[in-house]
N, C-alpha and C. Protein backbone atom coordinates (compact mmCIF):
# COMPACT_ATOMS: atom_id res chain seq x y z
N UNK A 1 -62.07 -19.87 -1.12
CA UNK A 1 -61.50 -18.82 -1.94
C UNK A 1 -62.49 -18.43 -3.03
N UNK A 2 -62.81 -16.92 -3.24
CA UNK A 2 -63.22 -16.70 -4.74
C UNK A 2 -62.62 -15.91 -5.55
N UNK A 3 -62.79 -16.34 -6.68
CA UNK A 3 -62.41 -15.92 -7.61
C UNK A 3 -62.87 -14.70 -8.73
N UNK A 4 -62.67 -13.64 -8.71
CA UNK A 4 -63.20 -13.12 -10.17
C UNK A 4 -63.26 -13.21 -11.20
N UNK A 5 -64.02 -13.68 -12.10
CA UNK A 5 -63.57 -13.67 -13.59
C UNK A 5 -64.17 -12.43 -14.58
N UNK A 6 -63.56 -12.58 -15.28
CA UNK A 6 -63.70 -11.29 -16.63
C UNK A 6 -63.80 -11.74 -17.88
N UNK A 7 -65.00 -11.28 -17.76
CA UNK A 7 -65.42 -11.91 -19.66
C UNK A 7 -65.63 -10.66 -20.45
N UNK A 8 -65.33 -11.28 -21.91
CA UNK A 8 -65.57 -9.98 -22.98
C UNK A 8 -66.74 -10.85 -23.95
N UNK A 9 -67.58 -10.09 -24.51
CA UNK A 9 -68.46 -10.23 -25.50
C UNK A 9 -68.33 -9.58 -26.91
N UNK A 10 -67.35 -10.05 -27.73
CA UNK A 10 -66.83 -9.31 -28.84
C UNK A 10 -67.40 -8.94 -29.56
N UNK A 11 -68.60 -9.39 -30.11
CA UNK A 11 -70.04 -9.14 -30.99
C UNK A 11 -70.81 -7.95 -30.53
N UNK A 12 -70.62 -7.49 -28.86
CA UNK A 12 -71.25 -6.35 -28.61
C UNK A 12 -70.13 -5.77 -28.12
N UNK A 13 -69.23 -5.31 -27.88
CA UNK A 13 -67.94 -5.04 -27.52
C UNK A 13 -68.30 -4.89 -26.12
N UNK A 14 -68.56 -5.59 -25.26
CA UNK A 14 -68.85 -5.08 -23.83
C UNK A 14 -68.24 -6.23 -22.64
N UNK A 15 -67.66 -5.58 -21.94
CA UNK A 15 -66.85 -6.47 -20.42
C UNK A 15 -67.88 -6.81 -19.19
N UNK A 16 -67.56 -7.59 -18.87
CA UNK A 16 -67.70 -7.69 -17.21
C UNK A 16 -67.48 -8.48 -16.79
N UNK A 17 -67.62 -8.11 -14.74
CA UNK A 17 -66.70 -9.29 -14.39
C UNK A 17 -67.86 -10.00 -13.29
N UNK A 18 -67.50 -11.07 -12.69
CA UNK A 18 -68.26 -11.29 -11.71
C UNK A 18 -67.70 -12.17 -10.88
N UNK A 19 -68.36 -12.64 -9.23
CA UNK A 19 -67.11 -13.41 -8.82
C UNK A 19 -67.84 -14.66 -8.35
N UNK A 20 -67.16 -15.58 -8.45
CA UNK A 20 -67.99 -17.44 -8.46
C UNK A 20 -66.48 -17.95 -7.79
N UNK A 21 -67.24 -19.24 -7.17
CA UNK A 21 -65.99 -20.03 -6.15
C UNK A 21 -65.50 -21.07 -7.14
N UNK A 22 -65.42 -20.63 -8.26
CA UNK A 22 -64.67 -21.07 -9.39
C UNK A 22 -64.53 -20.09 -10.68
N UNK A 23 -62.95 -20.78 -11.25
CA UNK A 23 -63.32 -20.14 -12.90
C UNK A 23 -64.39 -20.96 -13.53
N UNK A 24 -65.73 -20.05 -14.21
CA UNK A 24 -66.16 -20.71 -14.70
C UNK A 24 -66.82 -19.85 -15.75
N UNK A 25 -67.98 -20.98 -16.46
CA UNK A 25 -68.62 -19.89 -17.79
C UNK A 25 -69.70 -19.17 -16.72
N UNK A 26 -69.99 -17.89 -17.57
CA UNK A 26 -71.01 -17.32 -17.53
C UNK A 26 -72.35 -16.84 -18.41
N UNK A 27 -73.06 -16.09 -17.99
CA UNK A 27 -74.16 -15.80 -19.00
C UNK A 27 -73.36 -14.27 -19.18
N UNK A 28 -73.70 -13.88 -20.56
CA UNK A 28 -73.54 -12.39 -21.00
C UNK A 28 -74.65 -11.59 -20.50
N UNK A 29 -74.55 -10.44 -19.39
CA UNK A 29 -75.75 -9.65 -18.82
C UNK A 29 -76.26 -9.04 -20.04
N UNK A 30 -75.99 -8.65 -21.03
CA UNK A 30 -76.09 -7.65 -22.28
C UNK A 30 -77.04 -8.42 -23.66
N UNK A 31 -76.83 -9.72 -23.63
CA UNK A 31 -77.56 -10.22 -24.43
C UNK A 31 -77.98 -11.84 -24.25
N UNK A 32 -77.74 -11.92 -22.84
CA UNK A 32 -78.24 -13.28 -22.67
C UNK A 32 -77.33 -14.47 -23.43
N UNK A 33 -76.49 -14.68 -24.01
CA UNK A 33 -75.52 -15.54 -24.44
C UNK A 33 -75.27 -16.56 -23.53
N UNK A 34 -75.20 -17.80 -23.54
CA UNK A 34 -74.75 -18.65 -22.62
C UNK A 34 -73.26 -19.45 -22.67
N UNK A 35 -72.75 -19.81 -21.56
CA UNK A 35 -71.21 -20.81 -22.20
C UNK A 35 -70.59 -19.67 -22.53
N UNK A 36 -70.44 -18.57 -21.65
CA UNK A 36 -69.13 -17.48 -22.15
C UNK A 36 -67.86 -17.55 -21.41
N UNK A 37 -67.10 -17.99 -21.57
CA UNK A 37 -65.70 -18.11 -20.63
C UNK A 37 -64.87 -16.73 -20.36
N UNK A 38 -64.39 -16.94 -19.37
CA UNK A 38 -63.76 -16.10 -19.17
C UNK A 38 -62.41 -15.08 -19.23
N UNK A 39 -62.01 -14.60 -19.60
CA UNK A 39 -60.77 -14.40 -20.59
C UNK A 39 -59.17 -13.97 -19.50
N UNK A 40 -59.88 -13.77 -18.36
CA UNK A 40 -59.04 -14.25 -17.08
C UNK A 40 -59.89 -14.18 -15.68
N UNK A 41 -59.26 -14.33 -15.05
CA UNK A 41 -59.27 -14.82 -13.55
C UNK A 41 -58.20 -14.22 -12.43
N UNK A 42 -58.85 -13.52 -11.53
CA UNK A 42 -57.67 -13.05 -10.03
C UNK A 42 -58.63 -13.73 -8.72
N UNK A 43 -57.63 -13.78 -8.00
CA UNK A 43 -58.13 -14.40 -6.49
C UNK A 43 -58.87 -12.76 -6.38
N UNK A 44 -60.36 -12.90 -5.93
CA UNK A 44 -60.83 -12.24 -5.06
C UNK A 44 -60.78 -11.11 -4.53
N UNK A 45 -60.05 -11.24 -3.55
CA UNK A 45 -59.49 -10.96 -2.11
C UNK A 45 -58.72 -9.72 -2.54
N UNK A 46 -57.74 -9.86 -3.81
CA UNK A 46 -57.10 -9.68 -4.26
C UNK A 46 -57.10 -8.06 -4.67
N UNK A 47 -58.12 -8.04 -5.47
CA UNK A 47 -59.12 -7.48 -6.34
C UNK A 47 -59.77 -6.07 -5.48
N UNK A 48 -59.65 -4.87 -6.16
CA UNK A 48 -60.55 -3.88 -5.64
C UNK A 48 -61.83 -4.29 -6.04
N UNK A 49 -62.78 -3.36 -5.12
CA UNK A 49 -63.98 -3.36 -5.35
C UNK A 49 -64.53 -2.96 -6.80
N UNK A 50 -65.19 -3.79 -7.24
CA UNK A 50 -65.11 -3.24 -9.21
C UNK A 50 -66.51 -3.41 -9.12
């Protein structure tokens, strides 16, 4: 199963999502930040193409 997650970066106000075979942290594409969690999670599958 994968998962999508959706992270926000509040310091630059900017979203995105990406999809990993877990919830997990990510890097911020926008400023390189590391250890960003994700502020939710949908199955996949689930999910339109975003």
């Amino acid at each position: 199963m994968l998962v999508r997650n959706y992270y926000h970066r509040a310091e630059l106000n900017r979203e995105w999502s990406d999809v990993w075979s877990a919830q997990c942290d990510d890097e911020c594409p926008y400023c390189g930040a590391r250890h960003m969690p994700p502020y939710r999670s949908k199955d996949a599958e689930e999910c339109d193409d975003e």
